[in-house]
Protein backbone atom coordinates (compact mmCIF):
# COMPACT_ATOMS: atom_id res chain seq x y z
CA UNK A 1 27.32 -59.74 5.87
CA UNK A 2 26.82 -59.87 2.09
CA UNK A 3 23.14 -59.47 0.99
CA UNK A 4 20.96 -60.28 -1.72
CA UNK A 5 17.49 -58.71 -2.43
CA UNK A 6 15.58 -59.56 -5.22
CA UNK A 7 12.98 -56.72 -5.94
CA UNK A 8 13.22 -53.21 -6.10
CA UNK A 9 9.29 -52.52 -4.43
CA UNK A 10 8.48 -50.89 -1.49
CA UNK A 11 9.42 -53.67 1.05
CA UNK A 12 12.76 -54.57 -0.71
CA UNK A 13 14.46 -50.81 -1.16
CA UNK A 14 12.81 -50.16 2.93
CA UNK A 15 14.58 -53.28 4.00
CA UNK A 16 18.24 -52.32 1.78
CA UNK A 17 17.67 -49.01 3.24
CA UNK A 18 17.31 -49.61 6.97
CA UNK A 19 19.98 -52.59 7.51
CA UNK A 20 22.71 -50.27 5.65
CA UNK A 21 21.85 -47.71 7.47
CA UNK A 22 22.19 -49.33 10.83
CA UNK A 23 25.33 -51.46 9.18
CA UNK A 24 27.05 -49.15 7.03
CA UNK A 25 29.76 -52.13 6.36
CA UNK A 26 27.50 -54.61 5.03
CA UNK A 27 27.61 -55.06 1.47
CA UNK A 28 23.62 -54.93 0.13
CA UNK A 29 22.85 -55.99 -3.79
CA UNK A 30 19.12 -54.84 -4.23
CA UNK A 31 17.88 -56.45 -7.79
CA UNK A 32 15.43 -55.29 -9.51
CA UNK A 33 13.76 -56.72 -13.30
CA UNK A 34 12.02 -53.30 -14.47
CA UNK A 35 13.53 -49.76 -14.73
CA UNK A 36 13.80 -46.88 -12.24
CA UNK A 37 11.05 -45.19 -13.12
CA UNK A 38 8.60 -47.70 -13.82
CA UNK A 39 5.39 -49.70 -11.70
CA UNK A 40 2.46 -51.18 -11.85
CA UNK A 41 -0.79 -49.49 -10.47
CA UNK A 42 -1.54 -45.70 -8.94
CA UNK A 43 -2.00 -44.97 -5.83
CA UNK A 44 -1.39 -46.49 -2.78
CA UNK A 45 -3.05 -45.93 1.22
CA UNK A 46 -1.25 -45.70 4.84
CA UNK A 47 -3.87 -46.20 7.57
CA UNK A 48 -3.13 -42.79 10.42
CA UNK A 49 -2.23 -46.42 12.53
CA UNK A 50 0.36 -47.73 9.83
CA UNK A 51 1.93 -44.45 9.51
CA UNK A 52 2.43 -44.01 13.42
CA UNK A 53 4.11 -47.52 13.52
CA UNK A 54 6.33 -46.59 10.62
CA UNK A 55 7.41 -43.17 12.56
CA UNK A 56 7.96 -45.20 15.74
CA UNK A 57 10.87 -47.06 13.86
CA UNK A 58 11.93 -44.46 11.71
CA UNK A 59 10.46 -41.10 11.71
CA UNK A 60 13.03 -39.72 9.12
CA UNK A 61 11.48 -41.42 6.23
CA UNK A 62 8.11 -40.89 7.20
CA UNK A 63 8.78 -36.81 7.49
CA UNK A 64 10.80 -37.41 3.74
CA UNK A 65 7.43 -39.08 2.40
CA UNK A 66 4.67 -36.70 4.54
CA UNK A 67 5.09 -34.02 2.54
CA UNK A 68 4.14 -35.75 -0.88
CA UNK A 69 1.08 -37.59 0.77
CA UNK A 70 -2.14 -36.30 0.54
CA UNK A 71 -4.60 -37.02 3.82
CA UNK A 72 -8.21 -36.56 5.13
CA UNK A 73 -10.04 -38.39 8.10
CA UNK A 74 -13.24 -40.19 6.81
CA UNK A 75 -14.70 -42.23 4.46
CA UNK A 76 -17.51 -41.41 2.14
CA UNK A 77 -20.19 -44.40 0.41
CA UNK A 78 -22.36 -43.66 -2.77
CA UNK A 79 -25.36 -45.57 -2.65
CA UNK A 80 -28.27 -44.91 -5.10
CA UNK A 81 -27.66 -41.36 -5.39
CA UNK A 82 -27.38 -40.90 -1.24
CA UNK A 83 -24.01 -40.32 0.47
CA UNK A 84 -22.71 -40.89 3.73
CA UNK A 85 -19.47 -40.20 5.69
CA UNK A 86 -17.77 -42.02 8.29
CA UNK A 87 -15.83 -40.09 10.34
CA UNK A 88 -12.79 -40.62 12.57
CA UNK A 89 -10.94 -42.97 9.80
CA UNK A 90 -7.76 -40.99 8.68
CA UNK A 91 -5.68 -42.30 5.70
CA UNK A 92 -2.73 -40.81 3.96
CA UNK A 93 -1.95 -41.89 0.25
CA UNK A 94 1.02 -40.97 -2.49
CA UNK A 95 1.62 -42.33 -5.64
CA UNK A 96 3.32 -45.59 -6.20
CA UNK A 97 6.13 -44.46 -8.15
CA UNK A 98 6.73 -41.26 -5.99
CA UNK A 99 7.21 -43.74 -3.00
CA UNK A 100 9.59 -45.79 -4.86
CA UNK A 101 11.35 -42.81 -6.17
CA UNK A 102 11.56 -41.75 -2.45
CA UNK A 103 12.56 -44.97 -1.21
CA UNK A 104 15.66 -44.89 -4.06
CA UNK A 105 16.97 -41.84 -2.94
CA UNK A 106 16.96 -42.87 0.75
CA UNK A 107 18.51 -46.42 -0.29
CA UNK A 108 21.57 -44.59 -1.72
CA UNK A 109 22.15 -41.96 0.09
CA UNK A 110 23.25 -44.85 2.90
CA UNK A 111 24.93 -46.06 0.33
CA UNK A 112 22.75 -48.99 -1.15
CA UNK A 113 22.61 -48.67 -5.32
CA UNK A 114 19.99 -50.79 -6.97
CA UNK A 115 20.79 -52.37 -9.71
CA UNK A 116 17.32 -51.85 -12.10
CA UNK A 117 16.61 -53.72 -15.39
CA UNK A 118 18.35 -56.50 -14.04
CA UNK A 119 16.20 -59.77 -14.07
CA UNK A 120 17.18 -62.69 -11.79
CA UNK A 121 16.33 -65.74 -13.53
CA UNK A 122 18.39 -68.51 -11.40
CA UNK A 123 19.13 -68.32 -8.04
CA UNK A 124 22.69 -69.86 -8.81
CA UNK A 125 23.16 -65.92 -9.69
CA UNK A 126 23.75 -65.14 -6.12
CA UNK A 127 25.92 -67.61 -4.59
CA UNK A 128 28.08 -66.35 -2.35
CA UNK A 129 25.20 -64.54 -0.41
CA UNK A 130 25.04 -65.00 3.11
CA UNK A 131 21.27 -63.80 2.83
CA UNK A 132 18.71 -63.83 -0.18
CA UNK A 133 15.69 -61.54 0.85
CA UNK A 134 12.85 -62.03 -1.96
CA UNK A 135 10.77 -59.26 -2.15
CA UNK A 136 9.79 -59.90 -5.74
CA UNK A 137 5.72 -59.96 -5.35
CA UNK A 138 3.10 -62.08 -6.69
CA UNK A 139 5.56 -64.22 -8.81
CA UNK A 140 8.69 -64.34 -6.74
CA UNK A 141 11.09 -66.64 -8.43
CA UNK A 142 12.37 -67.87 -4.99
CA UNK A 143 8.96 -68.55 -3.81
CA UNK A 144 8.07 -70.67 -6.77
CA UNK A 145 11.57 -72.36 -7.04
CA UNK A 146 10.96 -74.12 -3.39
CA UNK A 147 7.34 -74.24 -3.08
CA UNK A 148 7.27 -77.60 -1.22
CA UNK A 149 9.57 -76.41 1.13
CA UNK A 150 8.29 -73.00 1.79
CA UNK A 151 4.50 -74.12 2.55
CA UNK A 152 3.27 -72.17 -0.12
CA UNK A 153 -0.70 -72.30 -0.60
CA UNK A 154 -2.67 -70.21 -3.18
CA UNK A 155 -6.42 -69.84 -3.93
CA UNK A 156 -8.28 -66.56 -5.80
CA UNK A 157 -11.44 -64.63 -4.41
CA UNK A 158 -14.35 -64.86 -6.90
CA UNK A 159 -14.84 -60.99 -7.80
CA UNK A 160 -12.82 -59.53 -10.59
CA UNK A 161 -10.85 -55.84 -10.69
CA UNK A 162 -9.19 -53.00 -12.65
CA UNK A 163 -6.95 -51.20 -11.64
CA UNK A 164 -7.31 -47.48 -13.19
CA UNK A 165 -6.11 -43.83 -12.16
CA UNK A 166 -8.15 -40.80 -13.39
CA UNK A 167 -7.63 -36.84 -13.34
CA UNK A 168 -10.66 -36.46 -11.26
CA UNK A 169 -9.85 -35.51 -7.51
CA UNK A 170 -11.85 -37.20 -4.82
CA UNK A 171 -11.67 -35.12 -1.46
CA UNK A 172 -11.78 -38.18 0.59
CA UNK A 173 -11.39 -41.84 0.36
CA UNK A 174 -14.39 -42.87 -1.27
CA UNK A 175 -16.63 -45.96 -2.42
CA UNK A 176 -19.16 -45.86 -5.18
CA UNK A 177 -21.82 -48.60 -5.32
CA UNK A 178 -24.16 -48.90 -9.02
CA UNK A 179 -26.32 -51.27 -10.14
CA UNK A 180 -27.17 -51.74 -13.46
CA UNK A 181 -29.40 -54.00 -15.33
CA UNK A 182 -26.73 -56.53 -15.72
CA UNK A 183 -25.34 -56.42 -12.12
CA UNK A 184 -23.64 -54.29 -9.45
CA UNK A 185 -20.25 -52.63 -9.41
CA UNK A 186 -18.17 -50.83 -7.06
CA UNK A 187 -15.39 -48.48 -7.51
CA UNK A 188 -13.06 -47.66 -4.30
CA UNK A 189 -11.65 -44.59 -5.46
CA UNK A 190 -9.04 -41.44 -3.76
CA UNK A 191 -6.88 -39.06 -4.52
CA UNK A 192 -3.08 -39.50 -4.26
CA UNK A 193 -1.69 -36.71 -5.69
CA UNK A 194 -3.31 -33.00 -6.38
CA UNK A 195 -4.11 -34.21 -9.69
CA UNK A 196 -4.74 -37.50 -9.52
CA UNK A 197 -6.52 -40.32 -7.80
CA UNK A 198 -6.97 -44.06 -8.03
CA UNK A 199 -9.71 -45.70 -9.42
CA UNK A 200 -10.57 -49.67 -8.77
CA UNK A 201 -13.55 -51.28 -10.41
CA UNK A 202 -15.35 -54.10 -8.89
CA UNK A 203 -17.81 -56.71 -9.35
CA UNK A 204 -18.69 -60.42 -9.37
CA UNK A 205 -17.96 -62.81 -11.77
CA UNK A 206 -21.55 -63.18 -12.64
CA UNK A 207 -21.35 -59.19 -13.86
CA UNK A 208 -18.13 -59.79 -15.29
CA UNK A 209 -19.69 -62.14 -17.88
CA UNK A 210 -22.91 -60.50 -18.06
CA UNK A 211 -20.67 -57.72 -19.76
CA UNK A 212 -18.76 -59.90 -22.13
CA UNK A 213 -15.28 -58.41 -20.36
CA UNK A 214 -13.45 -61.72 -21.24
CA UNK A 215 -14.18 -60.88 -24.77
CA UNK A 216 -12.99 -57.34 -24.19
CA UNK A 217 -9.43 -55.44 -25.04
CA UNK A 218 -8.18 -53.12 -22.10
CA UNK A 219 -9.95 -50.03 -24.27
CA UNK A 220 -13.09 -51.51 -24.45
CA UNK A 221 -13.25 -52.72 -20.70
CA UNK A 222 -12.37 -49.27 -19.84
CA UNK A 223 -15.07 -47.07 -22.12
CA UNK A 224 -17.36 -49.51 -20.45
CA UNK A 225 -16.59 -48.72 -17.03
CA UNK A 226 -16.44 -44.96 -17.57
CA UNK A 227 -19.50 -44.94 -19.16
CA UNK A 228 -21.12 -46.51 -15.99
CA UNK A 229 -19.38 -44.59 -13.36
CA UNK A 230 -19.85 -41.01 -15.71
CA UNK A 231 -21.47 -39.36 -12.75
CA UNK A 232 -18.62 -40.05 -9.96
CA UNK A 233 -15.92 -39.26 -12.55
CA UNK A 234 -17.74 -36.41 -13.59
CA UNK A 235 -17.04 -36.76 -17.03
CA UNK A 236 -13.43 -37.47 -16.70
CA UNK A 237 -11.61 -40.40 -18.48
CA UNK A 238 -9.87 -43.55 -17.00
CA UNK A 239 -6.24 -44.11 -17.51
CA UNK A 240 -4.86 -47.19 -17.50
CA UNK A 241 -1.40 -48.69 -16.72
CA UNK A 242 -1.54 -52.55 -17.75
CA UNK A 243 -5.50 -52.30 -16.26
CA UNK A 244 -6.83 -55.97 -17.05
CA UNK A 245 -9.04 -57.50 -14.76
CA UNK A 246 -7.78 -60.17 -12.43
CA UNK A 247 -9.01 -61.88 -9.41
CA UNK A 248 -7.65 -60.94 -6.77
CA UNK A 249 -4.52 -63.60 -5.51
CA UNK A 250 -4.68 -65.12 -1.97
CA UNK A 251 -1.02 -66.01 -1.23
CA UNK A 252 0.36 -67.61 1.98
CA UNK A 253 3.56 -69.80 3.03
CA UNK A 254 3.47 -71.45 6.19
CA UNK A 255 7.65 -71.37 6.52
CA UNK A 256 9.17 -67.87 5.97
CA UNK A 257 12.44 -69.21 5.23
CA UNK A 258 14.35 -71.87 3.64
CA UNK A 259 17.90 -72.24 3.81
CA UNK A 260 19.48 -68.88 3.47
CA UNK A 261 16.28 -67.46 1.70
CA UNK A 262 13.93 -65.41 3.19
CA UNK A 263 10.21 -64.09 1.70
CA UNK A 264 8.69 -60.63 2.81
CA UNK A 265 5.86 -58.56 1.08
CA UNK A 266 3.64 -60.47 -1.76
CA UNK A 267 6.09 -62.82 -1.69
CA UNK A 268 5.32 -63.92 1.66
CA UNK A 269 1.38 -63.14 1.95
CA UNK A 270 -1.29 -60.74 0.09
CA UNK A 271 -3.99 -58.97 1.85
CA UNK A 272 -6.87 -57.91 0.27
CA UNK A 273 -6.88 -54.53 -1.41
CA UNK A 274 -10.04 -53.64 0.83
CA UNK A 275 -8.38 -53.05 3.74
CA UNK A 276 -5.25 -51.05 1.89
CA UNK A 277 -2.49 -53.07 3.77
CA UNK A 278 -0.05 -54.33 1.04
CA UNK A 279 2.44 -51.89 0.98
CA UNK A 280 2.02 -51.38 4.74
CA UNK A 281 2.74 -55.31 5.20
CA UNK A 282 5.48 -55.62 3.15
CA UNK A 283 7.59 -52.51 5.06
CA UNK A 284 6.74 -53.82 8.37
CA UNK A 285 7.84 -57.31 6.97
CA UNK A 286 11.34 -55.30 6.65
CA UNK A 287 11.15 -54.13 9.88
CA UNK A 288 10.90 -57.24 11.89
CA UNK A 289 13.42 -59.13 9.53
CA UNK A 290 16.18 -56.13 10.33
CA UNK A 291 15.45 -56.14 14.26
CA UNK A 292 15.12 -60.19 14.09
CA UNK A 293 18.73 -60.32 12.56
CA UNK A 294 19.73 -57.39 14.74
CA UNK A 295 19.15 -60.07 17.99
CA UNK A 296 20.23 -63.42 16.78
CA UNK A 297 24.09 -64.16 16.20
CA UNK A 298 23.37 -66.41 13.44
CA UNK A 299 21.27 -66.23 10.62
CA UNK A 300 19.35 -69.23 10.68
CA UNK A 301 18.39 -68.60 14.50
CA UNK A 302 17.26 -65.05 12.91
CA UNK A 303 15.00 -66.10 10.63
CA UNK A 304 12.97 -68.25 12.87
CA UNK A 305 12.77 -65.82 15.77
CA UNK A 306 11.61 -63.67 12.11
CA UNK A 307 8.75 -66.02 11.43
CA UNK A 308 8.09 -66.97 15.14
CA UNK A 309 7.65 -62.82 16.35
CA UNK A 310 6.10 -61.62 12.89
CA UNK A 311 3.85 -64.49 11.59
CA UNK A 312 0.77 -63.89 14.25
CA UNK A 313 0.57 -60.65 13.61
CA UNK A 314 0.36 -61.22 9.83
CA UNK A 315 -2.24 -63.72 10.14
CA UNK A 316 -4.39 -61.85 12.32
CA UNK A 317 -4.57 -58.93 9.69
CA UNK A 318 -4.88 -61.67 7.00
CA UNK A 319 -7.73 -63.27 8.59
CA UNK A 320 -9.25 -59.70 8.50
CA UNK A 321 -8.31 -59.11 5.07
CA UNK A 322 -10.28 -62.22 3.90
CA UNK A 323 -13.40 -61.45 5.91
CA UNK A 324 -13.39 -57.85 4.73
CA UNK A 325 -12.99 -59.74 0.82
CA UNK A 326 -15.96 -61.83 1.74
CA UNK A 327 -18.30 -58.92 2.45
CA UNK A 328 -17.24 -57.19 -0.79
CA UNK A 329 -18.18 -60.66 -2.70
CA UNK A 330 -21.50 -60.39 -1.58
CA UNK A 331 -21.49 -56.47 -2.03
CA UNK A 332 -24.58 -56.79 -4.69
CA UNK A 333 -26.80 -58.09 -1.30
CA UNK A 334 -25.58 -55.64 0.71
CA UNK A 335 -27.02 -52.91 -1.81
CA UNK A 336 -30.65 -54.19 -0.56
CA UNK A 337 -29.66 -52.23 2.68
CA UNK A 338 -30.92 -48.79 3.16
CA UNK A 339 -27.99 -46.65 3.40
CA UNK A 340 -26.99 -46.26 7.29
CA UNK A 341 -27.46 -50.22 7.70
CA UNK A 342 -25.16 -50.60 4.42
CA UNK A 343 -22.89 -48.45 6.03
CA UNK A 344 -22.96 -49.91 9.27
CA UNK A 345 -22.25 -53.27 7.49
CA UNK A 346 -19.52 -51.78 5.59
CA UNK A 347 -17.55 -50.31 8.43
CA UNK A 348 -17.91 -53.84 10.49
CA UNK A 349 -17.37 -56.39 7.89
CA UNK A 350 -13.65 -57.11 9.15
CA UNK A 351 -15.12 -57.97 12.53
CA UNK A 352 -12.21 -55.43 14.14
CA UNK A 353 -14.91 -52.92 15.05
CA UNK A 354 -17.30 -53.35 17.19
CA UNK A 355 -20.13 -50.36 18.22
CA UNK A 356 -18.35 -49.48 21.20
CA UNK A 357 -14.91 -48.56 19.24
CA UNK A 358 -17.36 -46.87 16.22
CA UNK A 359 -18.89 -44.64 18.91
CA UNK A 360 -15.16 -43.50 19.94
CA UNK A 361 -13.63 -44.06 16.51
CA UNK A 362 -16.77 -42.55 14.69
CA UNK A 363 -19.00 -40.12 16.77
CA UNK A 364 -20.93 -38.19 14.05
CA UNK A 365 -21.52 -41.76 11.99
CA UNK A 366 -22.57 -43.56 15.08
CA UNK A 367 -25.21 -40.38 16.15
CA UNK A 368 -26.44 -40.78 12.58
CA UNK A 369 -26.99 -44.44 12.22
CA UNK A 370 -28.65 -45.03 15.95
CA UNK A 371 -30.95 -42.21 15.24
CA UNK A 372 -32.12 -44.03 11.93
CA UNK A 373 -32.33 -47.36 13.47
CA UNK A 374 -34.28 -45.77 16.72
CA UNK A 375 -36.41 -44.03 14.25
CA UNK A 376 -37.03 -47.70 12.51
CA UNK A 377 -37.60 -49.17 15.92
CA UNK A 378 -40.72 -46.70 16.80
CA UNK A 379 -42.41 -46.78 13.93
């Protein structure tokens, strides 16, 4: 089988990787428009869960990537000055371009070779492909050349980002909630690397103007938000790698497939970065496609038994994804709380959690907050 895979991200090298692996005979083109060495962002987060599903399929690239990851097991909010830490909640992060560079160097030592700084502008480019995979993100050209036909839908949430890095190293994976006299911001920030960390600010649109950010060059926007998170970056400067602020993209396509053209990753769907699932998504996305076209003779049968086995898992996290984005669009209200209920409200906005799975999941956070909320109840 000859294939085709346009993008050189995390879901597109996993996927080139793991069918050459198990096919050493097939004949896999991955395409990719920027260089080796180069991506957008800093960081990026494995849930303990995501990384356990990962090893189930493959442990030998999750023991190549462990040792570059760095991990702790809670959360920590900053609320007026007052923290709080919610145990039980392990995550494991590394830095974008260390997990692609990791990702290359598995691709070809099967044998795969992508083929960087090389931009795919028509699909007429590949004929002679028995299977296009498009794991080219936000703006896949394959997604936007058959829309109609792939059910595509897409609609923005309100609040606006950056996307920084800094120097300063955060010991666990942290959220930092200010208001100022023009409105509230939050920064989810943690460390990927011993040196470095990621650092997204938040805030509504309402903020957004209040601060004149459309008027703003990338410098500017970022002196501004140092100056008001000085105290959690201790000083420390922002760095920024193409750091404009955007709204964050809700993209979904009711038909995975069309023809001999199939989407995975941010191609396919986006999650919201407050639940840290992207990368996550798009390498199980790789997974199922390889074991769909593993069980199917042909690969049209493939791709549905693809969309059919894959697609209600996806939306359930999606669905998630969105309420968890919800809660964070109304994060200025939720600062009214006093600190264990804004917690508590934090930790169950996706509506996965309920107080039975915090007690097991979170011990030392749930003794905390139902001691508060007895000591409210008796006075």
């Amino acid at each position: 089988m000859r294939i085709a895979v346009i993008g050189g991200g995390p879901g597109g090298l996993y996927f080139g990787y793991l069918w050459k692996k198990r096919h050493p005979e097939a004949q896999i083109d991955v395409f990719e428009q920027s260089s080796a060495d180069v991506t957008w962002g800093f960081g990026v987060v494995f849930s303990d869960e995501a990384l356990e599903f990962l090893r189930a399929d493959d442990p030998e690239t999750v023991d190549a990537i462990a040792p570059h990851m760095e991990s702790w097991e809670n959360i920590t909010l900053n609320l007026r000055g007052e923290s709080v830490a919610i145990d039980g909640v392990g995550f494991s992060s590394i830095g974008r371009l260390e997990l692609l560079k990791l990702l290359q160097q598995r691709a070809r030592e099967v044998g795969v070779t992508p083929q960087f700084d090389t931009q795919i502008t028509s699909l007429d480019q590949l004929t002679g492909y028995d299977l296009i995979v498009a794991s080219d993100g936000l703006n896949s050209l394959v997604r936007r050349t058959f829309e109609g036909d792939f059910g595509m839908s897409l609609s923005y949430s309100t609040n606006k980002f950056a996307w920084y890095g800094t120097t300063k190293r955060f010991d666990t994976l942290s959220q930092t909630f200010i208001k100022t006299d023009r409105g509230a911001f939050n920064a989810h920030h943690y460390r990927y690397s011993p040196t470095m960390s990621t650092f997204l600010v938040e805030c509504d649109h309402a903020t957004w103007q209040a601060y004149g950010f459309a008027n703003k060059d990338i410098e500017q926007s970022k002196a501004i938000c140092e100056d008001i998170f000085v105290d959690t970056l201790g000083g420390r400067s922002l760095i920024s790698n193409r750091s404009v602020w955007r709204n964050f993209p809700w993209i979904w396509n009711e038909h995975w497939s069309f023809k001999n053209m199939v989407l995975i990753g941010d191609a396919l769907h986006t999650a919201h970065f407050s639940i840290g699932s992207g990368t996550r998504l798009a390498i199980e996305d790789a997974i199922a496609l390889v074991k769909a076209l593993e069980s199917e003779a042909h690969v049209a049968t493939a791709l549905a038994r693809y969309q059919a086995e894959r697609k209600p898992i996806v939306k359930k996290l999606v669905a998630a994804a969105r309420t968890s984005a919800d809660w964070y669009e109304h994060f200025g209200e939720h600062m009214k709380l006093d600190l264990m209920d804004f917690a508590y409200s934090y930790i169950t906005r996706s509506g996965r959690i309920d107080d039975a799975r915090l007690r097991a999941m979170s011990p030392a956070f749930m003794a905390r907050y139902e001691a508060a909320r007895a000591g409210r109840s008796s006075s």
